[in-house]
N, C-alpha and C. Protein backbone atom coordinates (compact mmCIF):
# COMPACT_ATOMS: atom_id res chain seq x y z
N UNK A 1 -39.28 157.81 -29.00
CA UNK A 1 -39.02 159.13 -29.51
C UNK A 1 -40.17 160.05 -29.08
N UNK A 2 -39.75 160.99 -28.57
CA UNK A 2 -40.73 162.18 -28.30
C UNK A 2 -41.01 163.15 -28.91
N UNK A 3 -41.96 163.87 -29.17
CA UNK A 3 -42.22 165.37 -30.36
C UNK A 3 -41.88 166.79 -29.67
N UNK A 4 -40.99 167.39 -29.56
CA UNK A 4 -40.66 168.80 -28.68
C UNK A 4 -42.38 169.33 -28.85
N UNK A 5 -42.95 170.03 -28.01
CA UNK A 5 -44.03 170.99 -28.46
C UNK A 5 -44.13 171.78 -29.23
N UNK A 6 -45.10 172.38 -30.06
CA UNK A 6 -44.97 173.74 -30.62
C UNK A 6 -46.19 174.69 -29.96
N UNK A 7 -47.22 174.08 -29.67
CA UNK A 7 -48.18 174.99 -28.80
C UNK A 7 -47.85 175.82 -28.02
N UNK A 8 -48.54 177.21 -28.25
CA UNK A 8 -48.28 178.00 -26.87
C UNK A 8 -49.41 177.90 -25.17
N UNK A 9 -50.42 176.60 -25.36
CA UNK A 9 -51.16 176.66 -24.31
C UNK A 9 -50.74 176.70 -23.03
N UNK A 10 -49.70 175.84 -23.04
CA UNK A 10 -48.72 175.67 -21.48
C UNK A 10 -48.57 176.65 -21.25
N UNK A 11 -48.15 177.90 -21.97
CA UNK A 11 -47.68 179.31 -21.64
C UNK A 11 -48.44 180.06 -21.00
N UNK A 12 -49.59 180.25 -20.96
CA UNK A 12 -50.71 180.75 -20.46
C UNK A 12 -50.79 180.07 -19.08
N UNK A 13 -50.13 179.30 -18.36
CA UNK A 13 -50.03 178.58 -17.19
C UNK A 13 -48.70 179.05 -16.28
N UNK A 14 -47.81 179.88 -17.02
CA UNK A 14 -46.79 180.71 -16.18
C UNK A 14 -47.14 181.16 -15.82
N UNK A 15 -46.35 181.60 -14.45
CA UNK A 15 -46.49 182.63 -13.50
C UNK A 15 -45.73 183.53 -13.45
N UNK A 16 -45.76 184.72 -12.48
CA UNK A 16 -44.60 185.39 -12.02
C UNK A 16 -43.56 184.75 -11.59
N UNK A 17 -43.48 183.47 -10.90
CA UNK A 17 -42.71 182.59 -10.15
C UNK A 17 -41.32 181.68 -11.34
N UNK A 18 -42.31 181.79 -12.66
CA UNK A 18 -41.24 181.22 -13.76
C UNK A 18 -40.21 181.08 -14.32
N UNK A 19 -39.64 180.54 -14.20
CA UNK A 19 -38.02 180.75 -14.24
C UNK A 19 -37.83 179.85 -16.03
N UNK A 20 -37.45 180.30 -17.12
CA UNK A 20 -37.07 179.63 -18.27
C UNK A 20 -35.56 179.27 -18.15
N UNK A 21 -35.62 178.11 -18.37
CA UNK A 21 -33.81 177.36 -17.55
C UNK A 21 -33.42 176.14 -19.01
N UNK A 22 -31.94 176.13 -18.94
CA UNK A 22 -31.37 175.54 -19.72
C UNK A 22 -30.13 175.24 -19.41
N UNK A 23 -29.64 174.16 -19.57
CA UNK A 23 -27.99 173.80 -19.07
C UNK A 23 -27.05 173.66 -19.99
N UNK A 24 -26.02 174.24 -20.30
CA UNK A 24 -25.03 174.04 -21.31
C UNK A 24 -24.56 172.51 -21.36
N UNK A 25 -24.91 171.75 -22.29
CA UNK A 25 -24.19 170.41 -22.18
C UNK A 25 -23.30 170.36 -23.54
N UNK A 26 -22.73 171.24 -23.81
CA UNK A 26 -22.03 171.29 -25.12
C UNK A 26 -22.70 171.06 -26.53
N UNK A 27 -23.83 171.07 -26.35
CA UNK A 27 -24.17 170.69 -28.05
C UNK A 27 -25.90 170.94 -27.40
N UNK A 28 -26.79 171.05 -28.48
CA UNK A 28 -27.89 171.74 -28.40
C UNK A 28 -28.76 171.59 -26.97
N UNK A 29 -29.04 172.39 -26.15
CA UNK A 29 -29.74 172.20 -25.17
C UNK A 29 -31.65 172.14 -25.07
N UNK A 30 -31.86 171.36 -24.37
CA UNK A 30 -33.68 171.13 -23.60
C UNK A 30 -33.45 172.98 -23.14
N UNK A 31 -34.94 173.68 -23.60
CA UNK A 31 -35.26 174.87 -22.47
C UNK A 31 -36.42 174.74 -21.88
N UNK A 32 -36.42 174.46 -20.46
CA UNK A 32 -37.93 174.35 -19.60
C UNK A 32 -38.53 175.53 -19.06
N UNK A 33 -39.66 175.86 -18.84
CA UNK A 33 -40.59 176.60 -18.18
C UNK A 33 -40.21 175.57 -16.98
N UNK A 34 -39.90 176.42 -15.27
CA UNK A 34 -39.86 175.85 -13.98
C UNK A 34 -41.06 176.50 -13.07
N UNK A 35 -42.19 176.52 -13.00
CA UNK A 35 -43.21 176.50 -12.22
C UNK A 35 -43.00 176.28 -10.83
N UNK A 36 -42.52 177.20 -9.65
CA UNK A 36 -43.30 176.08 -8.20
C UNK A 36 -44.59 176.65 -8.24
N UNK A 37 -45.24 175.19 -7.37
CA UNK A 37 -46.72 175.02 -7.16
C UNK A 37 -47.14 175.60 -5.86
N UNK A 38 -48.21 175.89 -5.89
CA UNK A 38 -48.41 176.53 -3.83
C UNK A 38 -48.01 175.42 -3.03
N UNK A 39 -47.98 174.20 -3.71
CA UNK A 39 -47.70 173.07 -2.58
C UNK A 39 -46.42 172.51 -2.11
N UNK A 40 -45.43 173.51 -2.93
CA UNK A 40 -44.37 172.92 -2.86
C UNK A 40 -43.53 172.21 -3.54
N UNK A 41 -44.16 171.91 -5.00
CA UNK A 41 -43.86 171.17 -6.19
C UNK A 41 -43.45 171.54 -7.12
N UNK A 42 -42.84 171.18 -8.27
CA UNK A 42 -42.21 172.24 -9.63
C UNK A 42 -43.37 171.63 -10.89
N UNK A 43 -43.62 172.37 -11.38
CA UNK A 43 -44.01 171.90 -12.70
C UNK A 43 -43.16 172.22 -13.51
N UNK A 44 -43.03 171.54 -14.61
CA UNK A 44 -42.29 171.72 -15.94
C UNK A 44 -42.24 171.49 -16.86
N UNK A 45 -42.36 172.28 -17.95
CA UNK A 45 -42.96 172.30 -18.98
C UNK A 45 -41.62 172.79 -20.35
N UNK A 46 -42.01 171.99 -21.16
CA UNK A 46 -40.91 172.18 -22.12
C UNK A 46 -41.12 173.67 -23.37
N UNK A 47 -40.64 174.38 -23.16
CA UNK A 47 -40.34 176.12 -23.73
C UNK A 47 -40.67 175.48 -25.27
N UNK A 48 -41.91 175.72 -25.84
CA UNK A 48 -42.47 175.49 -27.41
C UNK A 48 -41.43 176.10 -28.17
N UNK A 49 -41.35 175.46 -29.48
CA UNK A 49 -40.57 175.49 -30.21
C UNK A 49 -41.42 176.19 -31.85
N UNK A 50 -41.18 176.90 -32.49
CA UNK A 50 -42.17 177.56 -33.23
C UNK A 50 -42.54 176.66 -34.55
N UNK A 51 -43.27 176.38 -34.30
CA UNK A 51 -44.18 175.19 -35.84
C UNK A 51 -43.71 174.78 -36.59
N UNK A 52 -42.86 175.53 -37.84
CA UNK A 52 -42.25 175.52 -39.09
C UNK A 52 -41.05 176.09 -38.32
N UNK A 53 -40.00 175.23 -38.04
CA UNK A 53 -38.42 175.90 -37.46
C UNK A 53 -37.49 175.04 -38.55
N UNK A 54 -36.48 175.66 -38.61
CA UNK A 54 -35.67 175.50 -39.78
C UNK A 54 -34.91 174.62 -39.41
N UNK A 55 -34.12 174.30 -40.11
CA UNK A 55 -33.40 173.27 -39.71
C UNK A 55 -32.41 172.47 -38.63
N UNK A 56 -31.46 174.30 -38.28
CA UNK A 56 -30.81 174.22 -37.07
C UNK A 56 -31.34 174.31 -35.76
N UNK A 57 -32.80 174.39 -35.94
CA UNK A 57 -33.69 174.70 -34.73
C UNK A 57 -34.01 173.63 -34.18
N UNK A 58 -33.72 172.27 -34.16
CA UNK A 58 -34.08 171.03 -33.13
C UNK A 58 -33.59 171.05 -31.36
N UNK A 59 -33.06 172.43 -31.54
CA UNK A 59 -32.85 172.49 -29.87
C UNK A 59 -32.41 173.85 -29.38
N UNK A 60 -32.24 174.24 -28.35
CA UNK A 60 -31.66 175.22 -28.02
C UNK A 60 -30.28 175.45 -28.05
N UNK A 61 -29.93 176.70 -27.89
CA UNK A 61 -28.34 177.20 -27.55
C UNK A 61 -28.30 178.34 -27.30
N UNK A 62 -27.41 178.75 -26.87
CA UNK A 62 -27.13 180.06 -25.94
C UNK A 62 -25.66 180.38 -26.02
N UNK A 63 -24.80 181.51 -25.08
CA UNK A 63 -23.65 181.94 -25.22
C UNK A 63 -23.01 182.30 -26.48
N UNK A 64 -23.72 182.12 -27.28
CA UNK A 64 -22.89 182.71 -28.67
C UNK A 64 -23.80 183.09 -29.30
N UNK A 65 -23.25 183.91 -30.36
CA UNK A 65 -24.20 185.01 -31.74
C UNK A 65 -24.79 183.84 -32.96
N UNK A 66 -25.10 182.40 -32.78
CA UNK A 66 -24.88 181.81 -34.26
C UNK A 66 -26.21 181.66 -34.00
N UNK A 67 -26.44 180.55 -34.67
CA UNK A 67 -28.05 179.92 -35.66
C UNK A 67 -28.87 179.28 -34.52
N UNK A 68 -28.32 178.48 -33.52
CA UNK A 68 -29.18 178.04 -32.76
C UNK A 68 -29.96 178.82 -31.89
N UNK A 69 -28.94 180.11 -31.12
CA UNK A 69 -28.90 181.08 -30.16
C UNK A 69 -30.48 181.76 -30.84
N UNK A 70 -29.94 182.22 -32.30
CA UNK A 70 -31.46 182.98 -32.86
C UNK A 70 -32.42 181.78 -32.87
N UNK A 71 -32.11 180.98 -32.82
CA UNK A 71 -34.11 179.74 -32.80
C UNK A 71 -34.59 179.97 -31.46
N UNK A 72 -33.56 180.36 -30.27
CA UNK A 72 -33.73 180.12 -28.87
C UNK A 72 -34.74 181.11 -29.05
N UNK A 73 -33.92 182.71 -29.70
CA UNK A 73 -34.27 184.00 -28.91
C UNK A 73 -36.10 184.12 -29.58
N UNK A 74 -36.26 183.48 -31.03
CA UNK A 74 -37.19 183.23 -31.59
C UNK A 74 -38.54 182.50 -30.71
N UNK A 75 -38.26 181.19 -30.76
CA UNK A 75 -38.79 180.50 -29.71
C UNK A 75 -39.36 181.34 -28.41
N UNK A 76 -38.44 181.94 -27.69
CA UNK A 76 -38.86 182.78 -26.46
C UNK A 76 -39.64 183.55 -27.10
N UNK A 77 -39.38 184.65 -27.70
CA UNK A 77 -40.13 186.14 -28.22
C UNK A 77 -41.23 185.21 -28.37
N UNK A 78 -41.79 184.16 -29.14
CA UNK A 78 -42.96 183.42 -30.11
C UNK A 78 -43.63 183.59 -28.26
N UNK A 79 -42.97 182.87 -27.71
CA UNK A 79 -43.65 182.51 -25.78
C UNK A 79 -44.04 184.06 -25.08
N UNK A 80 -43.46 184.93 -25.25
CA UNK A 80 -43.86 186.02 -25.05
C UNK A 80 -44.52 186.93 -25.43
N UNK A 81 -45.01 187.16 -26.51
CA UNK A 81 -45.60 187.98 -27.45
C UNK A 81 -47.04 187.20 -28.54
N UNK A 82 -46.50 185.89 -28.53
CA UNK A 82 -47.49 185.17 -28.93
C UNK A 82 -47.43 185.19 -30.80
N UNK A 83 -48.01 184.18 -31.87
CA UNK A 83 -47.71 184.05 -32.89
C UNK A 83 -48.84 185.47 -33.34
N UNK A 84 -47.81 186.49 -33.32
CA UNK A 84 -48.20 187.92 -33.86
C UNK A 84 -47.66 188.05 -35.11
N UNK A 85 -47.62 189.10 -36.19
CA UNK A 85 -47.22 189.61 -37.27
C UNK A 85 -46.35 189.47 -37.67
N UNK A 86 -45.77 190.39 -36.91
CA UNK A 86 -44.46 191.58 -36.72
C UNK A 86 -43.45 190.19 -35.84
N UNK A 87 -43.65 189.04 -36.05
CA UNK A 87 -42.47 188.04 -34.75
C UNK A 87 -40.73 188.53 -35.63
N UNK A 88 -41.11 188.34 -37.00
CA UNK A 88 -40.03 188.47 -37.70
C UNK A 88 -39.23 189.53 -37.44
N UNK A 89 -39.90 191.07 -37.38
CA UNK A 89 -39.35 192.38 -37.17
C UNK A 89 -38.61 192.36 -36.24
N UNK A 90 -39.42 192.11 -35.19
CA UNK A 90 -38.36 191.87 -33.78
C UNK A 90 -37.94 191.17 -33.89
N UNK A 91 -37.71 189.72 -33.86
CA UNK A 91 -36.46 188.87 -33.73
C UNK A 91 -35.32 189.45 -34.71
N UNK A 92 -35.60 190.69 -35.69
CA UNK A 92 -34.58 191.32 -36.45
C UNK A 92 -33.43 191.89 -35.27
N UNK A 93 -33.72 192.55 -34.56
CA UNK A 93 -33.11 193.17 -33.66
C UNK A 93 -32.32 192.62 -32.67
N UNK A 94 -31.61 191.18 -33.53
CA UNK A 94 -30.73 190.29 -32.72
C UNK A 94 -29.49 191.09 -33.19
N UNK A 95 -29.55 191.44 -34.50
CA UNK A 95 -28.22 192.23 -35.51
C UNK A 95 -28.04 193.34 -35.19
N UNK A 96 -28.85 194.11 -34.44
CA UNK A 96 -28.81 195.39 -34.06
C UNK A 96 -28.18 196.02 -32.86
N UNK A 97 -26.70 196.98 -32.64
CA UNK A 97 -26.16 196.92 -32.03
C UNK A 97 -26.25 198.95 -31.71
N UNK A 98 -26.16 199.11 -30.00
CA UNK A 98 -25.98 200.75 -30.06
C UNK A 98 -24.98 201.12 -29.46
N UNK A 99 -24.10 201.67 -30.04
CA UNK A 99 -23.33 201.94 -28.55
C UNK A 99 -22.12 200.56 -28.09
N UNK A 100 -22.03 199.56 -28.99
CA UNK A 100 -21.41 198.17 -28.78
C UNK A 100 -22.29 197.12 -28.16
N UNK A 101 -23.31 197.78 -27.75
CA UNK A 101 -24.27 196.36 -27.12
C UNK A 101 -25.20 196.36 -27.87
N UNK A 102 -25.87 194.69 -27.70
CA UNK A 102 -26.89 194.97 -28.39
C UNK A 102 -28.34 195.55 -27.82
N UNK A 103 -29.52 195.94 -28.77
CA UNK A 103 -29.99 196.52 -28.26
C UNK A 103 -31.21 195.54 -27.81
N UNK A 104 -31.17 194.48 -27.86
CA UNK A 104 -32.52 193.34 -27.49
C UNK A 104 -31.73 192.81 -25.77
N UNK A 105 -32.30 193.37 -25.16
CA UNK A 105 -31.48 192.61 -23.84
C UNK A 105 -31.92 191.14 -23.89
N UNK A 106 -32.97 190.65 -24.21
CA UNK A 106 -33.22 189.13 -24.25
C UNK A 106 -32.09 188.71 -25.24
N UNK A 107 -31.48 189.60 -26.00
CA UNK A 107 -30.40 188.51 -26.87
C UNK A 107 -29.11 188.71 -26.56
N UNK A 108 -29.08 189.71 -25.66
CA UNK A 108 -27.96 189.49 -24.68
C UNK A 108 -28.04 188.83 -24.16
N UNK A 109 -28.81 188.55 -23.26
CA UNK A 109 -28.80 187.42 -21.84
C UNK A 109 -28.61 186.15 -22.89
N UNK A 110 -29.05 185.63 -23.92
CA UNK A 110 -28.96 184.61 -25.09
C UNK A 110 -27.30 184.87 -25.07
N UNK A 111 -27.35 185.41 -26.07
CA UNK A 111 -25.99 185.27 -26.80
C UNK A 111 -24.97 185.44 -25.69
N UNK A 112 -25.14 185.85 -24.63
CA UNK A 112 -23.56 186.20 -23.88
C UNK A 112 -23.75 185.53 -22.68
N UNK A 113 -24.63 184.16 -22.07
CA UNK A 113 -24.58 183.85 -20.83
C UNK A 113 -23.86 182.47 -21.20
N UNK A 114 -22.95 181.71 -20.07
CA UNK A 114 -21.91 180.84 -20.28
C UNK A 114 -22.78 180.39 -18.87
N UNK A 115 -22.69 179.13 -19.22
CA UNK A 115 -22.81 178.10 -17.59
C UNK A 115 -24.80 177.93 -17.77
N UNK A 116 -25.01 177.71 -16.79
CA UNK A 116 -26.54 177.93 -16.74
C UNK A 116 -27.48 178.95 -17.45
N UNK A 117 -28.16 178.57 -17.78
CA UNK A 117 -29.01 179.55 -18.30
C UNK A 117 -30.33 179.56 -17.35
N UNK A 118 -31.06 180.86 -16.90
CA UNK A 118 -31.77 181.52 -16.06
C UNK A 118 -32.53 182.18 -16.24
N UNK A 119 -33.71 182.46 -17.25
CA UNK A 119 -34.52 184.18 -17.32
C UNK A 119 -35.78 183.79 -16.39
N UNK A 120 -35.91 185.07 -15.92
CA UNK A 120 -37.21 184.79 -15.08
C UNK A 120 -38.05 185.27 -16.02
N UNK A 121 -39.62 184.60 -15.80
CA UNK A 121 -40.47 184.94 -17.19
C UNK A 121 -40.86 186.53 -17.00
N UNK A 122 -41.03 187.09 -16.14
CA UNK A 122 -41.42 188.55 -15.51
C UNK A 122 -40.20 189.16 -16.90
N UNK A 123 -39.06 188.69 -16.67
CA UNK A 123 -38.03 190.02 -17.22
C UNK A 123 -38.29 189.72 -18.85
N UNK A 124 -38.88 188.24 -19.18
CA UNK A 124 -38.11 188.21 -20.58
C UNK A 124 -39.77 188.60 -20.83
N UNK A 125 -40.60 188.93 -20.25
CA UNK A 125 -42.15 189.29 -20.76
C UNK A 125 -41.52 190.80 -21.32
N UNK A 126 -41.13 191.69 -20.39
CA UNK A 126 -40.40 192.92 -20.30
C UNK A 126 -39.57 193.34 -21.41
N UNK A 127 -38.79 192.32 -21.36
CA UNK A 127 -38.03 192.14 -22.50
C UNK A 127 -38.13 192.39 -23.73
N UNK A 128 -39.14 191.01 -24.12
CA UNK A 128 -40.26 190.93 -25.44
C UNK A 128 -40.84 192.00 -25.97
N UNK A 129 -41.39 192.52 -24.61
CA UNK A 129 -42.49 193.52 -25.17
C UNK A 129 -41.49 194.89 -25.70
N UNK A 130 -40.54 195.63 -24.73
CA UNK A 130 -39.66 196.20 -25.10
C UNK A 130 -39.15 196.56 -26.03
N UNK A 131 -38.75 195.06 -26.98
CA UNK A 131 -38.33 194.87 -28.10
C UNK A 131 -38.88 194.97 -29.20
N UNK A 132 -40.51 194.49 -28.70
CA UNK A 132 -41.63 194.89 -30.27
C UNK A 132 -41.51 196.26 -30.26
N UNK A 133 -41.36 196.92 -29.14
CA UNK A 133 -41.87 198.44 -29.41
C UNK A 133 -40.42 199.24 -30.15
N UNK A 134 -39.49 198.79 -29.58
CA UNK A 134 -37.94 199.19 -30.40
C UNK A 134 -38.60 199.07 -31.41
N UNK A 135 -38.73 197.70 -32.13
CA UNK A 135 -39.32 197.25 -33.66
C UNK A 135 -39.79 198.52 -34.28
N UNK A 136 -40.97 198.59 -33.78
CA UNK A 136 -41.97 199.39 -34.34
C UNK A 136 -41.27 200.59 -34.53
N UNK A 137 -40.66 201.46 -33.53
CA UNK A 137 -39.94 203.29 -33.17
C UNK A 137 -39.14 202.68 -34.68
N UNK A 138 -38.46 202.14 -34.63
CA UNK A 138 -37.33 201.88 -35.71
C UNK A 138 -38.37 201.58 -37.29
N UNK A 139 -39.49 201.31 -37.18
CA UNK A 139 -40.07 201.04 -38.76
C UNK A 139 -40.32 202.45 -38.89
N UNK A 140 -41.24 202.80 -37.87
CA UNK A 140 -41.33 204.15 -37.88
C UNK A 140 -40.52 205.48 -38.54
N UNK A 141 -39.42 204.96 -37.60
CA UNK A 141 -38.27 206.16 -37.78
C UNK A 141 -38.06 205.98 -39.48
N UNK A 142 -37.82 204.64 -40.53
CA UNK A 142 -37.31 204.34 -41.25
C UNK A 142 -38.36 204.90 -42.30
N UNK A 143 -39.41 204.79 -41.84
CA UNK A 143 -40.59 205.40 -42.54
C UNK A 143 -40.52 207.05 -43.10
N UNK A 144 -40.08 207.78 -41.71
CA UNK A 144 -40.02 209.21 -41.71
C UNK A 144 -38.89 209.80 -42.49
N UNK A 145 -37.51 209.03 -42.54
CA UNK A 145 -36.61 209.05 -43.60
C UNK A 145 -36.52 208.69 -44.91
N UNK A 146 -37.80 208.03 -45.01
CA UNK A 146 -38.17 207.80 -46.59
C UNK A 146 -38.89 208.46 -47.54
N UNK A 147 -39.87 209.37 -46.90
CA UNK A 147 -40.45 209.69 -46.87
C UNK A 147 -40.29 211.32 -47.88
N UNK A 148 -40.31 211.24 -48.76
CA UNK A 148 -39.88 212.39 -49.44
C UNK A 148 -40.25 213.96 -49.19
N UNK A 149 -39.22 214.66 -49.15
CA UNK A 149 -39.58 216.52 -48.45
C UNK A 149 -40.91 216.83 -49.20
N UNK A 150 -41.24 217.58 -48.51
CA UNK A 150 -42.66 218.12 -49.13
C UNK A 150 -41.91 219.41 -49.61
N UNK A 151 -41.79 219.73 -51.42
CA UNK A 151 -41.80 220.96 -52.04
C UNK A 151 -42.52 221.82 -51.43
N UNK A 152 -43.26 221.96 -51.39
CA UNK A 152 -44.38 223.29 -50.92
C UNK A 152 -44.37 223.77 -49.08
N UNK A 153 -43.17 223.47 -48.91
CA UNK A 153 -42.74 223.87 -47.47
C UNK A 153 -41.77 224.32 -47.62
């Protein structure tokens, strides 16, 4: 029996070149970090899994809106952004829809890819970061609507 990781040190060893990959085998999937080496070689490294994960979280999943899909999109954001504050806020923004799409493109590419799974680490860094900052405009905004009129104006 083997222990999935939860460390983020491996992560700090991606490159631009990184490809985060996963194969639909019908029931919870492995997600790897794919490394090539200057020499010609792959490294690979298994996509950390976040410390305290709940119950449905012993693996990945993808193509659909349910429980595993959010451990995935969790898991990633944790690989991208790193064990910050605010992980919760943003991974909120799996529920959050504008316009009919949603507005986290990392939980699009999650929730709606069928067959292989593919992110290059460049887009889902992009992604991540993207998404904290949605986070934030949106606490923000929620802030400024709470915020009671000033009488004396």
């Amino acid at each position: 029996m083997a222990e999935w990781p939860a460390s983020l040190e491996k992560v700090a060893t991606w490159t631009s070149k990184t490809v985060l990959a996963a194969d639909d085998t019908g029931s919870a999937a492995a997600m790897l970090a794919l490394t090539p080496t200057d020499d010609g070689r792959m490294r690979v490294d298994p996509v950390p899994l976040p410390p305290r994960s709940s119950r449905e979280a012993f693996g990945y999943g993808y193509g659909y809106g349910g429980g595993t899909p959010s451990s995935t999109h969790r898991a990633i954001l944790r690989c991208a952004l790193g064990d910050i504050p605010d992980l919760g806020k943003v991974h909120e923004l799996i529920g959050e829809y504008r316009d009919e799409a949603p507005v986290s493109q990392l939980w699009a590419a999650i929730s709606t890819t069928h067959g292989p799974l593919r992110l290059p680490w460049p887009r889902v860094q992009l992604w991540a970061h993207t998404d904290r900052a949605t986070s934030r405009l949106d606490a923000a905004g929620r802030r400024e609507q709470e915020r009671p009129a000033d009488a004396g104006l």
